[in-house]
Protein backbone atom coordinates (compact mmCIF):
# COMPACT_ATOMS: atom_id res chain seq x y z
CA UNK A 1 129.31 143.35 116.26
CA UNK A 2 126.68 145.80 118.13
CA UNK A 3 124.17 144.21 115.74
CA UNK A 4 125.15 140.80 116.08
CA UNK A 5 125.15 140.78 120.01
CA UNK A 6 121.27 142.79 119.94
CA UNK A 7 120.18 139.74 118.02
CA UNK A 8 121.51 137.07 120.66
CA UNK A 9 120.11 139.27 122.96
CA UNK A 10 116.78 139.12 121.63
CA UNK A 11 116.71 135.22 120.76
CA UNK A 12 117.99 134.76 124.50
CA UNK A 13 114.82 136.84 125.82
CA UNK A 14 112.45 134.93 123.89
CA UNK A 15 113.82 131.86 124.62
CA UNK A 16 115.15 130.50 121.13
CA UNK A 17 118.28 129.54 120.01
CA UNK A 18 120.07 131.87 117.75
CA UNK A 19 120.83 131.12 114.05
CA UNK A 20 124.12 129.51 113.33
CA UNK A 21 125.91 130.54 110.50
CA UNK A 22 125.13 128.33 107.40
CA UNK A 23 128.46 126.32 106.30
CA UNK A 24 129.76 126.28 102.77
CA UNK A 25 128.24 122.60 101.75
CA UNK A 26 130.00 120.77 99.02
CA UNK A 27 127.14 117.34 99.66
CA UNK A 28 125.23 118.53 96.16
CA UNK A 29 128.74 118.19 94.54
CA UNK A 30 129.94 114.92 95.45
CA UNK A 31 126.31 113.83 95.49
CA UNK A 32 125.85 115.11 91.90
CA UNK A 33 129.42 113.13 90.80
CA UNK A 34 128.35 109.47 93.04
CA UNK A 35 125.22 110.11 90.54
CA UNK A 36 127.33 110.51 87.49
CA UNK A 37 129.41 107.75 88.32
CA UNK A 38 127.25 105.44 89.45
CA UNK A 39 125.27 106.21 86.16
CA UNK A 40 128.30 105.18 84.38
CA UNK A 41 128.71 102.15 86.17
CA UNK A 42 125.34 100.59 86.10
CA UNK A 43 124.22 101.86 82.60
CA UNK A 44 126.88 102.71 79.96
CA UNK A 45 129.53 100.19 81.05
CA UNK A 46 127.31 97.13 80.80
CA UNK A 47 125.78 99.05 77.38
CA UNK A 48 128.66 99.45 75.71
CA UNK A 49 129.82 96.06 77.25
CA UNK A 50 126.50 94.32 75.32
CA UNK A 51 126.92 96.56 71.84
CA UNK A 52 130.52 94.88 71.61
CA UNK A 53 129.36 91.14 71.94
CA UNK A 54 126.23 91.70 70.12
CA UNK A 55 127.55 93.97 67.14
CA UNK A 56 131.43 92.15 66.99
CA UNK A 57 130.08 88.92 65.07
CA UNK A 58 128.42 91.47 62.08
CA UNK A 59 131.76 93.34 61.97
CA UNK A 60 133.66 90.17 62.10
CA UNK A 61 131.71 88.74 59.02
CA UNK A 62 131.50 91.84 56.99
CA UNK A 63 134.96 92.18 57.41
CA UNK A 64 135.73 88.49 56.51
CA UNK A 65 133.14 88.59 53.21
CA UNK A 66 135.53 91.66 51.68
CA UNK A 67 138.79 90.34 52.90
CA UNK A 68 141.03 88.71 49.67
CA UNK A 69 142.07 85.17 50.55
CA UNK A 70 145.46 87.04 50.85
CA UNK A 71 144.83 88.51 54.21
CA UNK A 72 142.16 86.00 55.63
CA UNK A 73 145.31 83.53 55.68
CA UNK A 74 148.44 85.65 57.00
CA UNK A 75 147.52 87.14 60.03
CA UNK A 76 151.51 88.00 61.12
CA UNK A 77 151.75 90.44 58.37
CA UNK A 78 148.67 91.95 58.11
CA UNK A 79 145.78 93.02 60.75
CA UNK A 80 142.64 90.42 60.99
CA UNK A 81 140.65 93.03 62.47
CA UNK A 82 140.66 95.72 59.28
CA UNK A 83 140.91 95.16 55.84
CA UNK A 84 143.71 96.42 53.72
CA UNK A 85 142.61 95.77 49.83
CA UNK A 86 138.95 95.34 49.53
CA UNK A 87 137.68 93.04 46.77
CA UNK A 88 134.24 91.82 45.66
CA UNK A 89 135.17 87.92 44.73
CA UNK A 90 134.27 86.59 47.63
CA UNK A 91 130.08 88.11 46.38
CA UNK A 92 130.97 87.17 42.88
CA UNK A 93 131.95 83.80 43.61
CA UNK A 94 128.45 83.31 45.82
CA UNK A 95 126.02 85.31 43.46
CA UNK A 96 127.66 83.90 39.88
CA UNK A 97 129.66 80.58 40.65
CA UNK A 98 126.54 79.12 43.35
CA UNK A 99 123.41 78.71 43.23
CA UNK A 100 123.11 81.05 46.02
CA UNK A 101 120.14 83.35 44.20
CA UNK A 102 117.91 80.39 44.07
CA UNK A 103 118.89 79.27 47.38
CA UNK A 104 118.29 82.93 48.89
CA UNK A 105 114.50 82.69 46.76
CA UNK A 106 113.94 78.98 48.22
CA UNK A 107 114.24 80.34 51.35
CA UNK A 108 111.86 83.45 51.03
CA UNK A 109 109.09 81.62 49.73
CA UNK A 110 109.27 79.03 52.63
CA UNK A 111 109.40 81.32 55.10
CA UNK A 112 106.72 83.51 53.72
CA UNK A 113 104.19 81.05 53.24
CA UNK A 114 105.12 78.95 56.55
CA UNK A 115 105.16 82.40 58.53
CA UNK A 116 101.18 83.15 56.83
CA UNK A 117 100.09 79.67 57.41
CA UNK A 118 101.16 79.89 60.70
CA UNK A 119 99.16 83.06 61.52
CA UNK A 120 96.38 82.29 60.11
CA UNK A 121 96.09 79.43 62.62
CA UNK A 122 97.51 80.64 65.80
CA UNK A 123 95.33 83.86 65.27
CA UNK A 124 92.07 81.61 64.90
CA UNK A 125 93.02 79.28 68.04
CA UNK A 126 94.12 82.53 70.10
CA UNK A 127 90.77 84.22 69.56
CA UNK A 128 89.01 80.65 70.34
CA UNK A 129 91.01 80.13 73.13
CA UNK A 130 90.72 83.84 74.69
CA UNK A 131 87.09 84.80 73.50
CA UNK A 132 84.94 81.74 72.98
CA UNK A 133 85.17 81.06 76.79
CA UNK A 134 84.73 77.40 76.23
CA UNK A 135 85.68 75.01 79.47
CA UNK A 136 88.97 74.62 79.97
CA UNK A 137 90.28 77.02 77.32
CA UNK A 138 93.19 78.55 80.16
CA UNK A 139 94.42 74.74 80.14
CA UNK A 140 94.03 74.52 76.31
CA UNK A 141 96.27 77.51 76.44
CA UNK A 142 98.70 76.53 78.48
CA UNK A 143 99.39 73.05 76.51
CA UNK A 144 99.74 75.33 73.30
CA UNK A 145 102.51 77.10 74.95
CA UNK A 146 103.96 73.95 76.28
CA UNK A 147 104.36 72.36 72.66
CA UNK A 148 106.52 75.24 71.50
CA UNK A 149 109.04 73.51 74.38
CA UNK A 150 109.35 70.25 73.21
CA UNK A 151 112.52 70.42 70.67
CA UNK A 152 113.18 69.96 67.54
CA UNK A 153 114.84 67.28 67.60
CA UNK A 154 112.15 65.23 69.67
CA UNK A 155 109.57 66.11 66.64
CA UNK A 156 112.19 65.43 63.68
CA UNK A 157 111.78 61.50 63.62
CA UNK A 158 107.45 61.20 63.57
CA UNK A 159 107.58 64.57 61.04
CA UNK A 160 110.30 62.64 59.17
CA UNK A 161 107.98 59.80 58.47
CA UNK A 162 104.65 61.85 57.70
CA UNK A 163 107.12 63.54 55.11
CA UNK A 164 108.21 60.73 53.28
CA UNK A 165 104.69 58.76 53.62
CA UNK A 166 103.14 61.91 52.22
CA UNK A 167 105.74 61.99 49.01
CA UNK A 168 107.04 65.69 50.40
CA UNK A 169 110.80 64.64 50.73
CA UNK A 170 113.19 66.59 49.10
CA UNK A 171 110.39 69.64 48.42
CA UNK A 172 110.21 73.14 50.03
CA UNK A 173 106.20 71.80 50.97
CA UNK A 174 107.94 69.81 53.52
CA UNK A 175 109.41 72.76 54.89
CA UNK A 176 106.12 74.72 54.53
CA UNK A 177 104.14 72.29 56.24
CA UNK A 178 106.76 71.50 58.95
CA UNK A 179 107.38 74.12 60.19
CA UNK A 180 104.31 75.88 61.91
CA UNK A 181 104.94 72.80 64.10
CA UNK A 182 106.93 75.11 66.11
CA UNK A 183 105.45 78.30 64.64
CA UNK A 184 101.72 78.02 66.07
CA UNK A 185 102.53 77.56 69.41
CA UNK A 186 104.71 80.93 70.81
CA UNK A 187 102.03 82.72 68.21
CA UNK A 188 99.23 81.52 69.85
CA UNK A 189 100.18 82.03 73.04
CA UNK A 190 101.57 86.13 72.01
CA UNK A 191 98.36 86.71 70.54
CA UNK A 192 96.51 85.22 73.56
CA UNK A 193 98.25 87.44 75.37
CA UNK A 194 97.80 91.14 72.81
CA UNK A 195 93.82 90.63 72.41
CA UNK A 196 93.61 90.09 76.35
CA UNK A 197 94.54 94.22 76.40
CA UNK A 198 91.79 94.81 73.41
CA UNK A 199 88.63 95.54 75.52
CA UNK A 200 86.12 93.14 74.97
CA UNK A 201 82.94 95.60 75.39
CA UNK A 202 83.85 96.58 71.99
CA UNK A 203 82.69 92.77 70.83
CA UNK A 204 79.81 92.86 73.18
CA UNK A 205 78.73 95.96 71.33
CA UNK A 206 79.16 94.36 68.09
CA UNK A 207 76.80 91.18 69.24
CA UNK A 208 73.96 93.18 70.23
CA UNK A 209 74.11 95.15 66.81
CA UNK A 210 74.31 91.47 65.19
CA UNK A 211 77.33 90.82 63.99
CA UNK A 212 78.88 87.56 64.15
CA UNK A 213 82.17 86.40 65.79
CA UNK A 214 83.38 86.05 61.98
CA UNK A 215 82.60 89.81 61.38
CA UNK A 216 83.55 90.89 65.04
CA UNK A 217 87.26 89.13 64.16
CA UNK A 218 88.00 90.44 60.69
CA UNK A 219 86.49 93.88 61.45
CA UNK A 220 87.12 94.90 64.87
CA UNK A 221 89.66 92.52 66.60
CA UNK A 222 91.98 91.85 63.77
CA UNK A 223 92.29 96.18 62.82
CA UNK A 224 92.99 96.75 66.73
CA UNK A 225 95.88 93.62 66.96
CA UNK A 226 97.82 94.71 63.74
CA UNK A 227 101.03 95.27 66.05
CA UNK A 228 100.64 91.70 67.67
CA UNK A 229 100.15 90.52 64.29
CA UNK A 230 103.36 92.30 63.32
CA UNK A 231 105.30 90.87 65.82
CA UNK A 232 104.09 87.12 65.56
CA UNK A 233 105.01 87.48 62.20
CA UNK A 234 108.38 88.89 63.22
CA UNK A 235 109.12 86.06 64.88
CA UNK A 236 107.74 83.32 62.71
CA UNK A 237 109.26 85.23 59.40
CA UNK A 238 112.72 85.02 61.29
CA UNK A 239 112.48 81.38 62.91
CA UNK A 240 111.60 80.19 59.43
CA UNK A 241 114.70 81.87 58.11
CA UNK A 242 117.26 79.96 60.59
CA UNK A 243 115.37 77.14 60.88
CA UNK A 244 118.50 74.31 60.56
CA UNK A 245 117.31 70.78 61.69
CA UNK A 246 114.18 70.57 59.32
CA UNK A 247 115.75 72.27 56.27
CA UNK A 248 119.08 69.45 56.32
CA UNK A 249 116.88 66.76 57.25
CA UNK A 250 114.01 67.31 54.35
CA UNK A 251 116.01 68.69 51.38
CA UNK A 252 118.48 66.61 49.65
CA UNK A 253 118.75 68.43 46.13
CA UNK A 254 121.37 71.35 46.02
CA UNK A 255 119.56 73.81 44.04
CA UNK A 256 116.28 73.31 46.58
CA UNK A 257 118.26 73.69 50.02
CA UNK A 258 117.56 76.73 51.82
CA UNK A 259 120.40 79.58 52.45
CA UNK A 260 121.50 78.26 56.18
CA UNK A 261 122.15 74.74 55.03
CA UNK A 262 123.48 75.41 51.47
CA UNK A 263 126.52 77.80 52.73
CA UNK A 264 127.67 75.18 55.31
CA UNK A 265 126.97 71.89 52.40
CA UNK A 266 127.84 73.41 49.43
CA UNK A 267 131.11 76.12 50.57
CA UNK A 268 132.29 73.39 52.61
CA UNK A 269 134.31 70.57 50.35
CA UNK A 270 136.02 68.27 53.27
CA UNK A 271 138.56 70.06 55.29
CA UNK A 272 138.35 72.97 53.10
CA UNK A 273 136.40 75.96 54.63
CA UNK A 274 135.77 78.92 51.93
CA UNK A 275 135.62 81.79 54.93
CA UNK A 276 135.39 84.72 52.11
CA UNK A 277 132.11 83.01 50.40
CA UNK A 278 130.90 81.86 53.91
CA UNK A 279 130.42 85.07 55.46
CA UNK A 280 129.44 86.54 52.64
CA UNK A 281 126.26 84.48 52.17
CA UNK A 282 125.93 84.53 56.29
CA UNK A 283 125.85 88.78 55.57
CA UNK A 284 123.51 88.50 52.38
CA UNK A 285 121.20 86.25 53.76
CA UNK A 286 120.74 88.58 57.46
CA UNK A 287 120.17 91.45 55.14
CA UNK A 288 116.31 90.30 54.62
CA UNK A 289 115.80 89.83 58.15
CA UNK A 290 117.85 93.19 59.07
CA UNK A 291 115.45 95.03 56.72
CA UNK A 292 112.19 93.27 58.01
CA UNK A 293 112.42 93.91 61.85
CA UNK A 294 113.84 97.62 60.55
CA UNK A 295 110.72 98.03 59.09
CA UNK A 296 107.98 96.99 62.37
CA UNK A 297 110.23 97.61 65.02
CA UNK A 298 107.50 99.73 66.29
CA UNK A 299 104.84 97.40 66.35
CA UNK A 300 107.00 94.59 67.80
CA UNK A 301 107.67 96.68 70.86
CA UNK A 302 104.44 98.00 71.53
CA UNK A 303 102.76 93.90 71.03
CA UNK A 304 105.38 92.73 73.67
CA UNK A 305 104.41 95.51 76.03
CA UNK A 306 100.42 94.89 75.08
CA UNK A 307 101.33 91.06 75.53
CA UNK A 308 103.13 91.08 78.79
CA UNK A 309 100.47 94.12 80.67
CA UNK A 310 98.00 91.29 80.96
């Protein structure tokens, strides 16, 4: 007490204030749980919220394609959302029964060669567009871009024609050739976008050496935009996989449809819906896709974020 009075003493004579005592504070506690649950809240709620709706349909269907026709059809007695007896004749039925391995091969080689054609040309008309400086190239651009918004369905009557004038109906060229339609244009305009962040002293250095835009493209701009590449080949690759419209429209032989339009045509007979077979040429046929993205997920990020810095 003697102490404590000496010190008020002495902040009195020099004219400060003395010290108060320092409360117990609890504000680091409740600010450290409004943090946790506002983290909660705003992140792992709305996360776990988008993993259900996005991963539910792949559960749904894998559980479908090894559910026996047993369960599929008698929900009161046993649970729709597990499977009891697994069975395989739902992927015996597609693989030996269908024509589903030629369908599954129809549909690789179309969207392999549409999704190389397709590169090939959007990466010459983005480098034209972005490098050549020509007048009114930003314009040129744009109506690229704007072509990859006119639908399908617009395009399916004059592509319809040049198909059958040309003699392609009922062949996977018609797909081939159809399909960069809507390919080239969101390609273009990504790759516009990736060799906008590739510096472009790097050419200028190249010119005064001697090389030509031909050697500047294959040797210095192509190596540097491998991931935009990757990714417009991502997306071309997978749009050429789903593509629906084109594929019903073009292909009229069983054995030459592609995998999206022979499940619904061929495992559909009137009324009759074959769910096992159904989802289990919906799984088989994402497995390709599943495996391709798994593969350059990498370089599909880091184009998008080279794409969109510009």
């Amino acid at each position: 007490m003697t102490d404590a009075r000496a010190a008020a003493t002495t902040a009195d004579d020099h004219g400060m204030q003395p010290a108060p005592d320092k409360p117990q504070s609890t504000a680091p506690e409740a600010l450290s749980w409004d943090s946790r649950s506002r983290r909660v809240v705003t992140i792992y709620v709305p996360l776990a919220c988008f993993l259900f709706i996005l991963l539910f349909p792949f559960y749904w269907m894998s559980v479908t394609a090894f559910k026996p026709n047993a369960e599929l059809y008698d929900y009161k007695t046993f649970n729709p959302f597990w499977i009891g007896s697994p069975t395989l004749d739902h992927i015996y039925l597609l693989l030996f029964k269908t024509d589903y391995p030629r369908w599954l091969w129809t549909t690789m080689i179309v969207a392999f060669c549409s999704t190389i054609l397709s590169l090939v040309a959007s990466t010459l008309a983005a480098y034209a567009i972005q490098r050549l400086r020509f007048k009114g190239s930003q314009y040129v651009g744009l109506a690229i871009y704007l072509a990859y918004l006119v639908p399908p369905s617009i395009l399916f009557i004059p592509l319809a024609t040049m198909v059958f004038q040309l003699g392609l109906f009922d062949s996977p060229l018609a797909l081939i050739l159809t399909y960069p339609t809507f390919l080239i244009p969101f390609c273009t305009w990504l790759l516009i976008g990736y060799f906008k962040s590739i510096p472009f002293e790097l050419e200028e250095c190249a010119l005064i050496d001697g090389a030509t835009r031909v050697q500047i493209l294959w040797r210095i701009t192509l190596p540097l935009a491998v991931p935009g590449l990757i990714s417009a080949g991502i997306f071309s690759f997978t749009l050429s996989w789903n593509e629906f419209i084109y594929a019903l429209a073009f292909i009229q032989s069983t054995e030459k449809k592609t995998v999206p339009v022979a499940i619904l045509t061929e495992l559909v007979t009137g009324d009759v819906y074959q769910w096992g077979a159904l989802m289990a040429g919906s799984l088989l046929g994402s497995i390709p896709v599943a495996l391709f993205y798994s593969f350059f997920v990498d370089y599909y990020v880091s184009s998008l974020t080279g794409a969109v810095k510009e």
